[in-house]
C-alpha atoms as a PDB file:
ATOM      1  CA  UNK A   1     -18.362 -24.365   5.792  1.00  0.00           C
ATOM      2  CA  UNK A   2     -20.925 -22.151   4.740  1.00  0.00           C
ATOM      3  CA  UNK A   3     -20.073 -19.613   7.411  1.00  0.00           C
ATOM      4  CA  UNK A   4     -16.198 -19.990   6.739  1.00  0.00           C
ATOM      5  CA  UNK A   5     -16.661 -19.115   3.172  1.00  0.00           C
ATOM      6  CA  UNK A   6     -19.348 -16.286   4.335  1.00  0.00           C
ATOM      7  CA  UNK A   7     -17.076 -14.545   6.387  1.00  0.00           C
ATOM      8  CA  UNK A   8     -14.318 -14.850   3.845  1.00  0.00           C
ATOM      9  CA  UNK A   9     -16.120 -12.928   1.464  1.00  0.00           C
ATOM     10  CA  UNK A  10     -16.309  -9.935   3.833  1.00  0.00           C
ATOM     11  CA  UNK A  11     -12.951  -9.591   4.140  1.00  0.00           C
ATOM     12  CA  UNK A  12     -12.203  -6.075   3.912  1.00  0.00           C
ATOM     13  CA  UNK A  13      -8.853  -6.322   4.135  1.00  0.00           C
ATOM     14  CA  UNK A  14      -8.060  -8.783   1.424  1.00  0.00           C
ATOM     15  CA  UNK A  15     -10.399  -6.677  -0.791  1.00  0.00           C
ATOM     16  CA  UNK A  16      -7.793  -3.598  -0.117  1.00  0.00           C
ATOM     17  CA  UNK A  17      -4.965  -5.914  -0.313  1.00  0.00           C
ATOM     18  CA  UNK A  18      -6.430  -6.832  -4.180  1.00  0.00           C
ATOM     19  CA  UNK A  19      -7.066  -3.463  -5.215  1.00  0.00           C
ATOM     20  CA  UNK A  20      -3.418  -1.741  -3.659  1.00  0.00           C
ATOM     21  CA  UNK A  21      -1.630  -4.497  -5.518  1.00  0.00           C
ATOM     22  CA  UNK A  22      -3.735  -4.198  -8.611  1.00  0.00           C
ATOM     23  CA  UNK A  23      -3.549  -0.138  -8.893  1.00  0.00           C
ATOM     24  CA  UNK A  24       0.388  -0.356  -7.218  1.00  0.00           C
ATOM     25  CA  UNK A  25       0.950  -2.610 -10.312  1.00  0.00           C
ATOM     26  CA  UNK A  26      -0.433  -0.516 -13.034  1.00  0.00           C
ATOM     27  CA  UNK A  27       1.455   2.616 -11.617  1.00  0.00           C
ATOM     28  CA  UNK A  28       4.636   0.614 -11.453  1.00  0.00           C
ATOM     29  CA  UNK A  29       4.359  -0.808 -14.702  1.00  0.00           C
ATOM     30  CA  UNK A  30       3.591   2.738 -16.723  1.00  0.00           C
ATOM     31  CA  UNK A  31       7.020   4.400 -14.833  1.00  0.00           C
ATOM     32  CA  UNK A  32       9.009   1.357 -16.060  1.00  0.00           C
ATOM     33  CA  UNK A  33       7.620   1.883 -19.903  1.00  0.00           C
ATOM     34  CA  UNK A  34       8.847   5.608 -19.313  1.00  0.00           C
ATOM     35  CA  UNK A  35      11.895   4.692 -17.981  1.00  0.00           C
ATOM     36  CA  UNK A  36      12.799   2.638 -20.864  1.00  0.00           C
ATOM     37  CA  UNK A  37      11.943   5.197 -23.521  1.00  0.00           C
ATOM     38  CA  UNK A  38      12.859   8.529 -21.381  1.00  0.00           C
ATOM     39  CA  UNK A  39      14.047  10.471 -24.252  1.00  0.00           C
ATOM     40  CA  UNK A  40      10.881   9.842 -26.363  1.00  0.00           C
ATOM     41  CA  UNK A  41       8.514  10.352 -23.014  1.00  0.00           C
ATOM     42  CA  UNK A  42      10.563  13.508 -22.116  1.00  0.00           C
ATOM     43  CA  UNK A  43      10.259  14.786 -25.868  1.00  0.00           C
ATOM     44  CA  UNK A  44       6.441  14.438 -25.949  1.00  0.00           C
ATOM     45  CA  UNK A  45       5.909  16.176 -22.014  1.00  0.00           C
ATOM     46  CA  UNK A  46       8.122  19.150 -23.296  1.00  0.00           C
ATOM     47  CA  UNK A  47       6.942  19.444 -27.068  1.00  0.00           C
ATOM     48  CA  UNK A  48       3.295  18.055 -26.935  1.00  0.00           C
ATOM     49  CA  UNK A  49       1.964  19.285 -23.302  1.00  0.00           C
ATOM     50  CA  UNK A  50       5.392  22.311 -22.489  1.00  0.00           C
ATOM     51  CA  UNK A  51       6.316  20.874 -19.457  1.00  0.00           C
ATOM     52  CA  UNK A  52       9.710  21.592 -18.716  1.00  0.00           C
ATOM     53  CA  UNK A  53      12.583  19.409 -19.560  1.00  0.00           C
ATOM     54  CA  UNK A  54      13.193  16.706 -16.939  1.00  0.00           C
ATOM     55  CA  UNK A  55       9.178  16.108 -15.813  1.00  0.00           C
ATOM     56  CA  UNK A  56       9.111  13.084 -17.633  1.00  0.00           C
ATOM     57  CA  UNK A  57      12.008  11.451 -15.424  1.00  0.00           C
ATOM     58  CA  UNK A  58      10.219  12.730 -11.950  1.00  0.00           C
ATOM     59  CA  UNK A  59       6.401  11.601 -13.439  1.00  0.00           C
ATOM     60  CA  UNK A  60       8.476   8.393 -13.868  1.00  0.00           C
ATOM     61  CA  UNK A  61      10.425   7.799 -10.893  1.00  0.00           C
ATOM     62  CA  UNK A  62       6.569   8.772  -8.670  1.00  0.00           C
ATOM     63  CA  UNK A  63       4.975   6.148 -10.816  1.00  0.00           C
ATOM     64  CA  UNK A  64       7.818   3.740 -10.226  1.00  0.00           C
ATOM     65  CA  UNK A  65       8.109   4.115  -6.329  1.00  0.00           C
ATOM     66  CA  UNK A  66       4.497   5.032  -5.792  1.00  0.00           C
ATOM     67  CA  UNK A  67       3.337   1.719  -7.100  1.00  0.00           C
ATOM     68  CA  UNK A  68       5.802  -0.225  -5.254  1.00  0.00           C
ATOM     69  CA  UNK A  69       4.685   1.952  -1.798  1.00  0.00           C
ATOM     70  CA  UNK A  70       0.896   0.948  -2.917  1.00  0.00           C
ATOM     71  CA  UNK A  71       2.193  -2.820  -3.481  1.00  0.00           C
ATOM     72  CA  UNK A  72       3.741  -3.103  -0.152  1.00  0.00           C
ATOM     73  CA  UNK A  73       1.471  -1.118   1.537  1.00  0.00           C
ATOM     74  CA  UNK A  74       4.413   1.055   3.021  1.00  0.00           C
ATOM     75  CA  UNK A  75       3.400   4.949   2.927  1.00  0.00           C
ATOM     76  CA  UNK A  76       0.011   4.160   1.216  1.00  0.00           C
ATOM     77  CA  UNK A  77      -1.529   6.972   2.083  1.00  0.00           C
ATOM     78  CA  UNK A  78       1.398   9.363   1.037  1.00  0.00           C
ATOM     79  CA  UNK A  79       1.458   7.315  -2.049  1.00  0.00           C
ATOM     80  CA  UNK A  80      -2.029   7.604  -2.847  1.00  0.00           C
ATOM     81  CA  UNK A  81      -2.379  11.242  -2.409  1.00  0.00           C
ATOM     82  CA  UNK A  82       0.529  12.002  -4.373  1.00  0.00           C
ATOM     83  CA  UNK A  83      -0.070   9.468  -7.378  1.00  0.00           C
ATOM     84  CA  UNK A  84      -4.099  10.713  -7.580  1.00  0.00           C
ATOM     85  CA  UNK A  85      -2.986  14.130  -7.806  1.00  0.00           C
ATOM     86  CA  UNK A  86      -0.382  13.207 -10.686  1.00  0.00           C
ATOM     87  CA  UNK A  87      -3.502  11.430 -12.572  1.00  0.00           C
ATOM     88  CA  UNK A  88      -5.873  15.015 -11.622  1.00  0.00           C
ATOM     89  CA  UNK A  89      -2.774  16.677 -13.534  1.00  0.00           C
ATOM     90  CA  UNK A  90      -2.946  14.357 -15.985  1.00  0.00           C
ATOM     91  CA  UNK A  91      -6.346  14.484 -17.326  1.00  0.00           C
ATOM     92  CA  UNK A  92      -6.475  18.073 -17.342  1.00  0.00           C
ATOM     93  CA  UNK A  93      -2.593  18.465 -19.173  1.00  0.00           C
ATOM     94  CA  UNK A  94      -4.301  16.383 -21.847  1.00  0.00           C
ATOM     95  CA  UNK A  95      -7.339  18.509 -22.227  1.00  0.00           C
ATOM     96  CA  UNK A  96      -9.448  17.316 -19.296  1.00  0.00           C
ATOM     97  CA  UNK A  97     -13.046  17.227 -19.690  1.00  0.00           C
ATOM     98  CA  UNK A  98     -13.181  19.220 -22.560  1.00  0.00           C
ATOM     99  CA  UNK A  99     -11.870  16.653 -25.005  1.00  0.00           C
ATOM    100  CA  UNK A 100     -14.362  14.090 -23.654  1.00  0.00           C
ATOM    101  CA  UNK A 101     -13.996  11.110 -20.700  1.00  0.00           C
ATOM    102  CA  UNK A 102     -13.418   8.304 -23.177  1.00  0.00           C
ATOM    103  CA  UNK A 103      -9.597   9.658 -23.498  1.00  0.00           C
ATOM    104  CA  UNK A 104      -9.623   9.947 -19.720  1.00  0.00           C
ATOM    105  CA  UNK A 105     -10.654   6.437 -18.396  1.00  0.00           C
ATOM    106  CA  UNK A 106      -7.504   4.923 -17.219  1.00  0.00           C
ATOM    107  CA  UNK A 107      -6.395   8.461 -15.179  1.00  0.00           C
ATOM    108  CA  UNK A 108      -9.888   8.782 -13.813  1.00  0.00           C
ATOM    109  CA  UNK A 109     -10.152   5.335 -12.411  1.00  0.00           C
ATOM    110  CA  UNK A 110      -6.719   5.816 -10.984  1.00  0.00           C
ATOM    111  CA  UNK A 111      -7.545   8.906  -9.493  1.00  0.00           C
ATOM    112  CA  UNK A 112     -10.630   7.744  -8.125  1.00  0.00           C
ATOM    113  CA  UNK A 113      -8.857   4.453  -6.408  1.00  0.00           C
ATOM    114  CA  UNK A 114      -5.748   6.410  -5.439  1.00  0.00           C
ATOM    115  CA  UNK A 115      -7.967   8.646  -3.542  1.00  0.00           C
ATOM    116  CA  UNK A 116     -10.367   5.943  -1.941  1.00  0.00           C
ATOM    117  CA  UNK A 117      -6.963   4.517  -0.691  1.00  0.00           C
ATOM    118  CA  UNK A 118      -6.197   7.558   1.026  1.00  0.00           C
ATOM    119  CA  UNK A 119      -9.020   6.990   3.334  1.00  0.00           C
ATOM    120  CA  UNK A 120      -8.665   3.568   3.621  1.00  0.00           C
ATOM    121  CA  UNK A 121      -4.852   3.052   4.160  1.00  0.00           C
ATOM    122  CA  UNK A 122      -3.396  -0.148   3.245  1.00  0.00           C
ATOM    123  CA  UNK A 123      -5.310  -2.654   5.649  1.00  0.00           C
ATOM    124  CA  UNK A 124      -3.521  -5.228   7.354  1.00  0.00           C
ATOM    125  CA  UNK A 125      -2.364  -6.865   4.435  1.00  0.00           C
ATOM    126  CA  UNK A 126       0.773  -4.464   4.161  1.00  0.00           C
ATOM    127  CA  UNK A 127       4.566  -4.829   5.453  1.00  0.00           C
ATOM    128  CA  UNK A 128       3.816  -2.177   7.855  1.00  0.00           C
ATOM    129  CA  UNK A 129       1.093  -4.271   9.245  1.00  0.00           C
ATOM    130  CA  UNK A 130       3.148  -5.681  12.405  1.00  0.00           C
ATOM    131  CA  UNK A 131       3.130  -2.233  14.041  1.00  0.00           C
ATOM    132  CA  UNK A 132      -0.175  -1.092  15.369  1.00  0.00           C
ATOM    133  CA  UNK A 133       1.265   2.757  15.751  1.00  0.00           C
ATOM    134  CA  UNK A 134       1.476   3.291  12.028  1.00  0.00           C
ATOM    135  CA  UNK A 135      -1.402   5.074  10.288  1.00  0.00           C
ATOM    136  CA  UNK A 136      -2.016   2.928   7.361  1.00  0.00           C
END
């Protein structure tokens, strides 16, 4: 039993199955709360940080998809990429280091995971799992 439980704590796979659902989660959940309140989220991207009118319903829609990709493990790395360099953007649109890390938490851990799942891929835990061809 000892050995059962042993080798079930190595389990690499299950340990990038927790964190893609966990990070896919948080990404999908933020694009839903701007979905709901576009206007407001699209008045604050073009007033507070001059992005141009309409970012707010693209940021949105990567969050949205990107976090389901990362939750089914379809396109993970694509996903990843993308989504890491949206929270890069992010941090630095809202003054970046200069304004202090403690502002920057949330993006930077995002980042940091969204990029360690680029190298990964999504493990075999994923819907694209069944096909041994796929680079997850």
């Amino acid at each position: 039993m000892i050995r059962h439980l042993n080798k079930q704590l190595y389990e690499k796979n299950l340990g990038l199955l927790l964190i893609r659902v966990g990070t896919g989660l948080v990404f999908f959940m933020h694009g839903i709360m701007k979905l709901q309140d576009i206007t407001g989220i699209n008045t604050f991207f073009t007033k507070s940080l001059g992005l141009p009118p309409g970012t707010a319903m693209l940021i949105a829609a990567i969050e949205t998809v990107g976090g389901l990709m990362l939750i089914t493990g379809v396109f993970t790395r694509v996903a990843a990429v993308v989504l890491g360099i949206e929270m890069l953007v992010a941090i630095f649109l809202t003054g970046g280091p200069a304004t202090g890390w403690q502002q920057h938490e949330l993006e930077a851990l995002l980042m940091a995971v969204s990029f360690g799942l680029v190298y990964t891929g999504s493990g075999k835990f994923s819907l694209w799992h069944w096909d041994p061809k796929i680079d997850r």
